[in-house]
PDB file of N, CA and C in Angstrom:
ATOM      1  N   UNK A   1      86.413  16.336 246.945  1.00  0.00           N
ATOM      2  CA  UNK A   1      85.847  16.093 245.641  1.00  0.00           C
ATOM      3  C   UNK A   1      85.426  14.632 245.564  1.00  0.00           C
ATOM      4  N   UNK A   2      84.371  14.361 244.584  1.00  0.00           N
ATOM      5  CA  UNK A   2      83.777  13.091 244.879  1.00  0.00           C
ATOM      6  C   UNK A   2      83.380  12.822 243.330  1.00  0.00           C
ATOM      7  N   UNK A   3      83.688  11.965 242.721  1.00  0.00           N
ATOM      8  CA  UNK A   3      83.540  11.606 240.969  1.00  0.00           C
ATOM      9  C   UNK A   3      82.729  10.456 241.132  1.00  0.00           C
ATOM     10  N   UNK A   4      81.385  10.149 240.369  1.00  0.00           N
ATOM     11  CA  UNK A   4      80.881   8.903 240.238  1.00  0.00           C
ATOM     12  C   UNK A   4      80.969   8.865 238.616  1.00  0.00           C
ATOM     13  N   UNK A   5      81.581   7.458 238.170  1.00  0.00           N
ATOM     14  CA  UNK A   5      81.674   7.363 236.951  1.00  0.00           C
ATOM     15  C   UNK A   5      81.090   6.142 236.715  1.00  0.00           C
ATOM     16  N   UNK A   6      80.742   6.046 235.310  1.00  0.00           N
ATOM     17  CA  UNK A   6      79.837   4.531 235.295  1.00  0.00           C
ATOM     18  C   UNK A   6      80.065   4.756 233.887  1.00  0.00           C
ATOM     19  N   UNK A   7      80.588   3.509 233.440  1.00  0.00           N
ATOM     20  CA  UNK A   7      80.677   2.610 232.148  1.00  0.00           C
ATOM     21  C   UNK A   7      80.012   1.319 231.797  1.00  0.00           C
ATOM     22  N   UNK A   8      80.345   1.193 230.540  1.00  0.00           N
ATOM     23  CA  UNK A   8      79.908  -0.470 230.448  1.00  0.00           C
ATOM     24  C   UNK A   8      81.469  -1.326 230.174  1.00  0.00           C
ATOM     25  N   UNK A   9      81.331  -2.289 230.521  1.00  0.00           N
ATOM     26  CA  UNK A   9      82.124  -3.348 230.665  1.00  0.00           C
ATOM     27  C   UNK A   9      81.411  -4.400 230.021  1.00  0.00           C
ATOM     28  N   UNK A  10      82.180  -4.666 229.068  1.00  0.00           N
ATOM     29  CA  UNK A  10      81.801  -5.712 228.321  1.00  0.00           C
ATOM     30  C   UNK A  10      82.604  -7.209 228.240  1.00  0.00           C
ATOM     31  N   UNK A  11      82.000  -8.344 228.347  1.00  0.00           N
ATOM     32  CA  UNK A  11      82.489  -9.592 229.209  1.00  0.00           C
ATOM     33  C   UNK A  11      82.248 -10.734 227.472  1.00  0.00           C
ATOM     34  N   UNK A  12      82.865 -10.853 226.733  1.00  0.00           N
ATOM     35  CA  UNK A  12      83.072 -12.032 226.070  1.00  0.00           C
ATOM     36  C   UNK A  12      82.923 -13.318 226.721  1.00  0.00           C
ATOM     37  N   UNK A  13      81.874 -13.804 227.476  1.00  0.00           N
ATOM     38  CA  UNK A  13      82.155 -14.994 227.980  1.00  0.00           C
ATOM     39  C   UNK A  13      82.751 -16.622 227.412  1.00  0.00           C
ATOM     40  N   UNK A  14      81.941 -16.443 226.085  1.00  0.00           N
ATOM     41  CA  UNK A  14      82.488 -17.366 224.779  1.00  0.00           C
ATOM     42  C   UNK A  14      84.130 -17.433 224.499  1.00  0.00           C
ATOM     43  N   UNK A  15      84.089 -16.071 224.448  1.00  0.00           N
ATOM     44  CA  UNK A  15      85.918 -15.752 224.246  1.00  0.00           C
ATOM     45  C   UNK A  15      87.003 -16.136 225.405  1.00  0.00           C
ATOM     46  N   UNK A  16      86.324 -16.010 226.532  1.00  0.00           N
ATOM     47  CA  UNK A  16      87.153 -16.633 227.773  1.00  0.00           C
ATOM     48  C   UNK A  16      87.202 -17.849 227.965  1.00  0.00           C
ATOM     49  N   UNK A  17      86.068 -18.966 227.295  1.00  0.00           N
ATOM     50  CA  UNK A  17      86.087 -20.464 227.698  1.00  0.00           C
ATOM     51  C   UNK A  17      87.019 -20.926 226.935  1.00  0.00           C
ATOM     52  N   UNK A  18      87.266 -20.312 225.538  1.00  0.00           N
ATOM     53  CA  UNK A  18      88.252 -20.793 224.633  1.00  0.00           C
ATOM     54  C   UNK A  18      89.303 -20.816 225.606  1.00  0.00           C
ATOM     55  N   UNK A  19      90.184 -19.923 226.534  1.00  0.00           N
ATOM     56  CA  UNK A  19      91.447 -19.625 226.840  1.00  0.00           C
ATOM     57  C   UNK A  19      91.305 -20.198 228.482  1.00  0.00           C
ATOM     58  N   UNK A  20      89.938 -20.430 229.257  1.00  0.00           N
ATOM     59  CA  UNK A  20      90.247 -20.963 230.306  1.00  0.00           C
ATOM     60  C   UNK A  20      90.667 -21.623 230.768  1.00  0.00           C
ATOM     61  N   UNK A  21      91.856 -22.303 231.838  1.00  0.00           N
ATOM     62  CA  UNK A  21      91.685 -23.787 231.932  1.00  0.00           C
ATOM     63  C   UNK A  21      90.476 -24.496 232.971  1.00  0.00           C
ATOM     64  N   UNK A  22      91.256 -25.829 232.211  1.00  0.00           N
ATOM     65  CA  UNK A  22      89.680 -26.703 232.836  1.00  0.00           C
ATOM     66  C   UNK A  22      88.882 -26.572 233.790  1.00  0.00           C
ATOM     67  N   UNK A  23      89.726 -26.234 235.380  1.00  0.00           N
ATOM     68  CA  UNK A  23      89.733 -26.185 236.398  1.00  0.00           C
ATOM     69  C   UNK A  23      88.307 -25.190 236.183  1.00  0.00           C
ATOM     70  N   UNK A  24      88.502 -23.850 235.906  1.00  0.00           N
ATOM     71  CA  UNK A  24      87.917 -22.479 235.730  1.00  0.00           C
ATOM     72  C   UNK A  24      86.660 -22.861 234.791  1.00  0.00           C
ATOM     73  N   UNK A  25      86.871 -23.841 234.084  1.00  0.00           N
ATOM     74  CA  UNK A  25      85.522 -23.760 233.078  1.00  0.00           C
ATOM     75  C   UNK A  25      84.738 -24.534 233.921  1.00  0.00           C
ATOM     76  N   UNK A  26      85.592 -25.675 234.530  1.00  0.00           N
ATOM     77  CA  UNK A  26      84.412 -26.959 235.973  1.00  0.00           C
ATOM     78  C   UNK A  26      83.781 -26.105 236.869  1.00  0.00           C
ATOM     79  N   UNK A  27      84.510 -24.812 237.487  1.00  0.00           N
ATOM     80  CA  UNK A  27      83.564 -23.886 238.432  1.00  0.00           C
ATOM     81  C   UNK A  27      82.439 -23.198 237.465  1.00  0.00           C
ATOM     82  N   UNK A  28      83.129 -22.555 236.429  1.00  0.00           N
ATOM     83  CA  UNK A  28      81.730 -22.107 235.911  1.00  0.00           C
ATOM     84  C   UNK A  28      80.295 -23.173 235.681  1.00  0.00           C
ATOM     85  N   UNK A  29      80.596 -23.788 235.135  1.00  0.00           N
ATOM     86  CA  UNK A  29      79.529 -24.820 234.517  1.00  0.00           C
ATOM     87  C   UNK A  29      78.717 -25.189 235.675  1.00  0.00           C
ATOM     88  N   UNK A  30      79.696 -25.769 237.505  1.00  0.00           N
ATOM     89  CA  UNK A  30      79.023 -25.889 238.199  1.00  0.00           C
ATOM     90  C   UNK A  30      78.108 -24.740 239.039  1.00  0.00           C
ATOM     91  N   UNK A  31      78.894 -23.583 238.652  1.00  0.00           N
ATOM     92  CA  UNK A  31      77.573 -22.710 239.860  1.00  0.00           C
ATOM     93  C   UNK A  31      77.926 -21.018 238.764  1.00  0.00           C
ATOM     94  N   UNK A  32      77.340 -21.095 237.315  1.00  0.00           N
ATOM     95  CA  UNK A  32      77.864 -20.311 236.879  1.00  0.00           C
ATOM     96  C   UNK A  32      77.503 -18.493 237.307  1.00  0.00           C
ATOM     97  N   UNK A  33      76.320 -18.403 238.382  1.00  0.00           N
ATOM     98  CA  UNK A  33      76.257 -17.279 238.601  1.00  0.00           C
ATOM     99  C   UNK A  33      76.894 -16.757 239.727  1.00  0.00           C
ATOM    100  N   UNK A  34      77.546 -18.044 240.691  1.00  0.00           N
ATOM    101  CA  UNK A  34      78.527 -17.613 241.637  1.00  0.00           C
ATOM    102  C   UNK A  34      80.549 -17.402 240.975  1.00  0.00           C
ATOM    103  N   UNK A  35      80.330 -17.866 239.927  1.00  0.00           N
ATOM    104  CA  UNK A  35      81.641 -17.847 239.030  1.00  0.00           C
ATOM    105  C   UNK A  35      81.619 -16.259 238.830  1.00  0.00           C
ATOM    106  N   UNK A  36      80.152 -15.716 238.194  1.00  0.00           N
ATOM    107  CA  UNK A  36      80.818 -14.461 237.431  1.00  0.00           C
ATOM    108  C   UNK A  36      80.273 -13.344 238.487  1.00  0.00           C
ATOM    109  N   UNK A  37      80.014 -13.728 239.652  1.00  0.00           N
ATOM    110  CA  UNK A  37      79.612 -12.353 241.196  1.00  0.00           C
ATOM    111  C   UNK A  37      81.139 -12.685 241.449  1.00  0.00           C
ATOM    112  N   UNK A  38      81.847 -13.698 241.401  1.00  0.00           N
ATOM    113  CA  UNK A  38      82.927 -13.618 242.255  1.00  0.00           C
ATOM    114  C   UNK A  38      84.316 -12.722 241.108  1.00  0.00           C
ATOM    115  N   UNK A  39      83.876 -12.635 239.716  1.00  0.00           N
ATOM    116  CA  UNK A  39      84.574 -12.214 238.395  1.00  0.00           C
ATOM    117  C   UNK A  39      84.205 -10.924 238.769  1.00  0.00           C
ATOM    118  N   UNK A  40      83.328 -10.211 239.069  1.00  0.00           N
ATOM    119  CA  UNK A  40      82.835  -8.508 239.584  1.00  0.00           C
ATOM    120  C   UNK A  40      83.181  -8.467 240.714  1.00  0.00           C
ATOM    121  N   UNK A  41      83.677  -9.402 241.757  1.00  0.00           N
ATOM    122  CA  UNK A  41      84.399  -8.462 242.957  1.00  0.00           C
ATOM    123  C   UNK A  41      86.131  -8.614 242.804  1.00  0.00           C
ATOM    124  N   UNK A  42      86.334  -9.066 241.921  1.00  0.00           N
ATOM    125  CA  UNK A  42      87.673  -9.567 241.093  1.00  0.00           C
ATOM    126  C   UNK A  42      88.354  -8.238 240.739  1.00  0.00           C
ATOM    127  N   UNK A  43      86.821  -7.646 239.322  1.00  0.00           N
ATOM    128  CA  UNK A  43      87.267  -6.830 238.998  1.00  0.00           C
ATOM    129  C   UNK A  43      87.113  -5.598 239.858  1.00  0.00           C
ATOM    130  N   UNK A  44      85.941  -5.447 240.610  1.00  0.00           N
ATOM    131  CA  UNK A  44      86.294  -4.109 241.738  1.00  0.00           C
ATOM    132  C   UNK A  44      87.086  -3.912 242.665  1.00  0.00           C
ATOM    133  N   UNK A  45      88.084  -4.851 242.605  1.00  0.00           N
ATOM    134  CA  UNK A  45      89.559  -4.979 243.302  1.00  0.00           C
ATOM    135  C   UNK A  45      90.728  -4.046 242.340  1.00  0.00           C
ATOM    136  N   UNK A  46      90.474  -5.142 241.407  1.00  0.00           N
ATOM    137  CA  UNK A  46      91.301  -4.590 240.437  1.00  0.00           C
ATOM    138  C   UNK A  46      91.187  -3.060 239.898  1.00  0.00           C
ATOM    139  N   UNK A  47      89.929  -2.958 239.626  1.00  0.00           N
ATOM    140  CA  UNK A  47      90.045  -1.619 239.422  1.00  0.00           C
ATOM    141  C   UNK A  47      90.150  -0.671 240.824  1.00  0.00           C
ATOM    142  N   UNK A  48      89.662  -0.577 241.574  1.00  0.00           N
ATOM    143  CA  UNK A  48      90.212   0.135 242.869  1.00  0.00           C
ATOM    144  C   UNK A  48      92.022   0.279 242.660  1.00  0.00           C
ATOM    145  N   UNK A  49      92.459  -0.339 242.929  1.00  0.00           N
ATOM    146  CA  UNK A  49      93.763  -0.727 242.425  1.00  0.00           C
ATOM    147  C   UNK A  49      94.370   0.259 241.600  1.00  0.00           C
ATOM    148  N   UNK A  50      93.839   0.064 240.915  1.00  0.00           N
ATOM    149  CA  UNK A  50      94.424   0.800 239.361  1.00  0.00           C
ATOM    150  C   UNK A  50      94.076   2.276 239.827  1.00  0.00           C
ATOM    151  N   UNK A  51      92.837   2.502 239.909  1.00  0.00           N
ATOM    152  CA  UNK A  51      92.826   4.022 240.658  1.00  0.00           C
ATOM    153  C   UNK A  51      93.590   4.751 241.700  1.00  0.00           C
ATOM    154  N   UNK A  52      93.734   3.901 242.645  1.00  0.00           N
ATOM    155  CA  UNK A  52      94.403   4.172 244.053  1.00  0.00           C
ATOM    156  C   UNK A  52      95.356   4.437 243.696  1.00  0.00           C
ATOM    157  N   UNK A  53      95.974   5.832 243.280  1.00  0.00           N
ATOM    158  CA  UNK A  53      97.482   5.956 243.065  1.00  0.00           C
ATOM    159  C   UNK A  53      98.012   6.946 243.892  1.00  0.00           C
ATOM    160  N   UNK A  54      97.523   7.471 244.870  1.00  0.00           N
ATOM    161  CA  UNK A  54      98.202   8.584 246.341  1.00  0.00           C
ATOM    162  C   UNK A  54      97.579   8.119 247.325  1.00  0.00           C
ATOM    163  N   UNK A  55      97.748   8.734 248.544  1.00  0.00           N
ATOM    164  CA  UNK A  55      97.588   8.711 249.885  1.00  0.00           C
ATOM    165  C   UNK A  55      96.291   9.962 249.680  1.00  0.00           C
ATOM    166  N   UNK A  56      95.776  10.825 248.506  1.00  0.00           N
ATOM    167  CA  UNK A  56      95.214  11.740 248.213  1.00  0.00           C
ATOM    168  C   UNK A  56      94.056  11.538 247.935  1.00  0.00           C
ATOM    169  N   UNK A  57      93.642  10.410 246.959  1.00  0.00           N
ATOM    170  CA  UNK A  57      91.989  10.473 246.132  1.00  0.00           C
ATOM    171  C   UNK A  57      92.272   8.568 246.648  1.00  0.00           C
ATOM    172  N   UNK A  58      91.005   8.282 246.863  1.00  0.00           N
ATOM    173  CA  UNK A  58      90.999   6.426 246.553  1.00  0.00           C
ATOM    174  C   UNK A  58      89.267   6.214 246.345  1.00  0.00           C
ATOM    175  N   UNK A  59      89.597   5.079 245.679  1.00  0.00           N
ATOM    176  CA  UNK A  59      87.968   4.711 245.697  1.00  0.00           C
ATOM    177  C   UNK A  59      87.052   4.359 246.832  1.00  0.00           C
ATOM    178  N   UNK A  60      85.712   4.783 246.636  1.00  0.00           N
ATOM    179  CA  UNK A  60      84.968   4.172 247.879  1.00  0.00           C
ATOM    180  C   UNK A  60      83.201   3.458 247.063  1.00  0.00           C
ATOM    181  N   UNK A  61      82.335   2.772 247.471  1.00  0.00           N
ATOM    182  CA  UNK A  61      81.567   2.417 247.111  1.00  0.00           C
ATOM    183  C   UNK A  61      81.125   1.991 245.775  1.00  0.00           C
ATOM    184  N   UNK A  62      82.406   0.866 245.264  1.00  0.00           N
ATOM    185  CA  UNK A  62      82.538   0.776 243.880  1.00  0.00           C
ATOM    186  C   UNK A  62      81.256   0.340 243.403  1.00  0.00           C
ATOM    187  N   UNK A  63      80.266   0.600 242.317  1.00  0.00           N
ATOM    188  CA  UNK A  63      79.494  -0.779 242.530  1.00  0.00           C
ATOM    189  C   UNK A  63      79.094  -1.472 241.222  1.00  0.00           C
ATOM    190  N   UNK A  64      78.791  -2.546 240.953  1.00  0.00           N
ATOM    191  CA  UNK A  64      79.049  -2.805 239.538  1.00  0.00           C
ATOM    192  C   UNK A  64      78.071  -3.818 239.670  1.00  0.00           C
ATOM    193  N   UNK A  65      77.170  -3.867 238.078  1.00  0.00           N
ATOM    194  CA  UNK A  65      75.782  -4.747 238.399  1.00  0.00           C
ATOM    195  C   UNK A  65      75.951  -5.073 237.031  1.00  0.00           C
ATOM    196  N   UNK A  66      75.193  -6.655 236.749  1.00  0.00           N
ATOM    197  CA  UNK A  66      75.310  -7.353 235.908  1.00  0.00           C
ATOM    198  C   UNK A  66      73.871  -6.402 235.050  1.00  0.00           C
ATOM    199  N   UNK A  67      73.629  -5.802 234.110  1.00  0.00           N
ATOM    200  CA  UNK A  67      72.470  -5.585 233.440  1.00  0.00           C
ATOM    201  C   UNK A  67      71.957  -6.350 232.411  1.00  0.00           C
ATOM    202  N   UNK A  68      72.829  -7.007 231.321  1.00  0.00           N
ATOM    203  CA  UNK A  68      72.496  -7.713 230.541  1.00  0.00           C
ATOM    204  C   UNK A  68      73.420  -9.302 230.532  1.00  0.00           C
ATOM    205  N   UNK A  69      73.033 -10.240 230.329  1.00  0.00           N
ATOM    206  CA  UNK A  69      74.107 -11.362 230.194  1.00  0.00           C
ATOM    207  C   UNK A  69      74.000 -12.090 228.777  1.00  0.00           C
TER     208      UNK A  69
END
């Protein structure tokens, strides 16, 4: 069996600078479209993760694309 599912994910970026520290806001500012490609393979970790719960079903070809910013 093979499930392709696709959502939206929605990214407050405003809401995260409030709570970032400095360090995290200096990478964004300096290369901010390599900050948030490296925030989408972050999260296709994470979510793989969260799915992967047997030796039975796991994820394969996660893929996740910025459409609007």
């Amino acid at each position: 069996m093979k499930l392709q599912v696709k959502f939206d994910f929605i990214h407050n970026m405003e809401k995260q600078m409030e709570e970032m520290p400095e360090e995290a806001i200096r990478e964004y500012k300096e290369n901010p479209d390599e900050f948030i490609k490296q925030g989408i393979e972050e999260f296709k970790e994470d979510l793989k993760s969260e799915l992967n719960n047997d030796d039975y079903c796991w994820i394969e070809n996660l893929d996740v694309k910025v459409v609007e910013e």
